[in-house]
Protein backbone atom coordinates (compact mmCIF):
# COMPACT_ATOMS: atom_id res chain seq x y z
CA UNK A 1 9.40 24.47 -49.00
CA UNK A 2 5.90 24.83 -49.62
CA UNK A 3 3.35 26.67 -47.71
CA UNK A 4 -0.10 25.01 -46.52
CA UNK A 5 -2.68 26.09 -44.60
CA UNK A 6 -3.21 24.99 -40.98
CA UNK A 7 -5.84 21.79 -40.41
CA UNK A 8 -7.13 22.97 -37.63
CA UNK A 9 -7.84 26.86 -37.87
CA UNK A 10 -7.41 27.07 -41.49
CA UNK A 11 -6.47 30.45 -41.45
CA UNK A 12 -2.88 30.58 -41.03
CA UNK A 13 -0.44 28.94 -43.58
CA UNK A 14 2.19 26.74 -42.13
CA UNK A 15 5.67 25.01 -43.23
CA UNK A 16 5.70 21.14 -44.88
CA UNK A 17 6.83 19.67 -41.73
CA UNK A 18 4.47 21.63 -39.16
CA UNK A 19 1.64 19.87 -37.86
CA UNK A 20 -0.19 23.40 -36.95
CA UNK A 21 0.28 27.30 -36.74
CA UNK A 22 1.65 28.43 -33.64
CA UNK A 23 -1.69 30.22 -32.87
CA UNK A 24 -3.45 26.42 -32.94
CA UNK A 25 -0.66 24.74 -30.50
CA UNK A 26 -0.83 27.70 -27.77
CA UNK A 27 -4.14 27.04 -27.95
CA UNK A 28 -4.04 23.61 -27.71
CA UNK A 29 -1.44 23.82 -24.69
CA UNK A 30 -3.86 26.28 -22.82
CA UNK A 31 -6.81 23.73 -23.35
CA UNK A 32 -4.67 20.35 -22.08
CA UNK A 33 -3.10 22.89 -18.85
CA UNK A 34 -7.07 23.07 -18.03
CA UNK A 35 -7.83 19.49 -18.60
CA UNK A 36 -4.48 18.06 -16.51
CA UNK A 37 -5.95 18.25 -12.53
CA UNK A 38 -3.28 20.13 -10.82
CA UNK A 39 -0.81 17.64 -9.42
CA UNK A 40 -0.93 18.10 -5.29
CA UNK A 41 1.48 17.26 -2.87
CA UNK A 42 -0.33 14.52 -0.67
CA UNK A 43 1.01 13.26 2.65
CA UNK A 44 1.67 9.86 0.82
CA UNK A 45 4.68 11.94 -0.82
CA UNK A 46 6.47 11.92 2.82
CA UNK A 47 8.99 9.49 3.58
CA UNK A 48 7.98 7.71 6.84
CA UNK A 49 10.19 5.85 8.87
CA UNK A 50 9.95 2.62 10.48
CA UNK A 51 8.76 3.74 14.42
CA UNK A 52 10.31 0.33 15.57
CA UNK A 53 13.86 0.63 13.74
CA UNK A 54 14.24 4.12 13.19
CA UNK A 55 15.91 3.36 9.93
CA UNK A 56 13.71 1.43 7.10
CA UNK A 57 10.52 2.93 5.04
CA UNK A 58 7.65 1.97 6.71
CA UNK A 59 5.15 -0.02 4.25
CA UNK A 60 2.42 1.91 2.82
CA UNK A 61 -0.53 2.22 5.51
CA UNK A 62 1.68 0.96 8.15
CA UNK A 63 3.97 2.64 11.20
CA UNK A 64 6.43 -0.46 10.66
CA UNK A 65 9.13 -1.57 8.15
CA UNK A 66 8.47 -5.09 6.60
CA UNK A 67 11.21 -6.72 8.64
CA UNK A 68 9.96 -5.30 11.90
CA UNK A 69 6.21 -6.30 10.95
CA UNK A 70 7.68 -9.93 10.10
CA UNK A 71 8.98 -9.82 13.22
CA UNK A 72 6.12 -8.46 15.16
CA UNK A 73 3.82 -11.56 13.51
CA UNK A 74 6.93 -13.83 14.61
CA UNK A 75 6.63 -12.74 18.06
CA UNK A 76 2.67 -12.86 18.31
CA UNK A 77 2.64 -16.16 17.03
CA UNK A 78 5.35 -17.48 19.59
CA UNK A 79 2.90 -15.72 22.01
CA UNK A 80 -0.04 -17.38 21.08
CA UNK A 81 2.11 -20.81 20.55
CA UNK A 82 2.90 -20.70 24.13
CA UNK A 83 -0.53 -19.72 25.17
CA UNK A 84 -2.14 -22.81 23.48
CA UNK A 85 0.60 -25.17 25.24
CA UNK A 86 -0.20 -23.85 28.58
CA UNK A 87 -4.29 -24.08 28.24
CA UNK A 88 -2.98 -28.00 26.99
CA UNK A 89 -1.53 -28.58 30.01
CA UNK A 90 -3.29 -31.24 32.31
CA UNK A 91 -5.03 -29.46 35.78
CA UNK A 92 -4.82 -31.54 38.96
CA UNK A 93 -8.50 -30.78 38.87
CA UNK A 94 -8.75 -32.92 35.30
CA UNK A 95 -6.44 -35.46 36.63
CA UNK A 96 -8.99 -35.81 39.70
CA UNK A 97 -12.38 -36.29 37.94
CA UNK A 98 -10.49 -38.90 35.58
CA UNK A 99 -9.70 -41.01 38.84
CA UNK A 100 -13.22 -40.75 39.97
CA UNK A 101 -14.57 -42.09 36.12
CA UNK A 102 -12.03 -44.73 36.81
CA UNK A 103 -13.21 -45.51 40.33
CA UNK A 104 -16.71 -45.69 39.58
CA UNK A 105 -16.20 -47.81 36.36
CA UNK A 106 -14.85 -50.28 39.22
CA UNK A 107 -17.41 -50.70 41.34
C-alpha cells in the first residue's frame, strides 16, 4: 500500500487505488454543482388529461388524447365528405340552363 501524491493538487498524498485527495474531489463536486443548471419543475412535468375523455394523457401540445384526436379528424373529414357531396349535387337551376343549350343547339 503505497502512498502517492495527488495529480491534481499535488500536495496531498493519496492511496494506490485513489484517483485524488479528498480535498481535490470536494472541490471538483462544488465546481460540477455550479456548472449543472438547476433542474426546474416546468408545467410540461404535469400530467394533463384528455378534455374529451376524461381518462387518457393528452399528447404533448394538445388538449386531446390520440384516440379522441383520431376521432376528431374522423369526424371532420365525414363533415367535409358530406359537404363536397351536397355542393355535387345537380340544382334545378343547372338542370334549366342545360335544357336551354340543348334547345338552342336545335334550332
Amino acid at each position: 500500500m503505497a502512498l502517492h501524491k495527488c495529480p491534481k493538487c499535488e500536495l496531498n498524498y493519496i492511496r494506490e487505488d485513489e484517483e485524488y485527495c479528498d480535498v481535490c474531489k470536494r472541490a471538483m463536486k462544488r465546481a460540477l454543482a455550479r456548472i449543472r443548471p438547476v433542474v426546474e419543475e416546468t408545467d410540461e412535468d404535469e400530467v394533463l388529461v384528455c378534455s374529451e375523455c376524461g381518462e387518457a394523457r393528452v399528447v404533448r401540445g394538445g388538449e386531446f388524447c390520440l384516440s379522441c384526436l383520431k376521432e376528431k379528424k374522423r369526424q371532420v373529414e365525414l363533415e367535409n365528405a358530406s359537404v363536397m357531396t351536397a355542393h355535387d349535387d345537380f340544382d334545378d337551376e343547372d338542370l334549366l340552363d342545360d335544357d336551354e343549350d340543348l334547345d338552342a343547339e336545335e334550332e
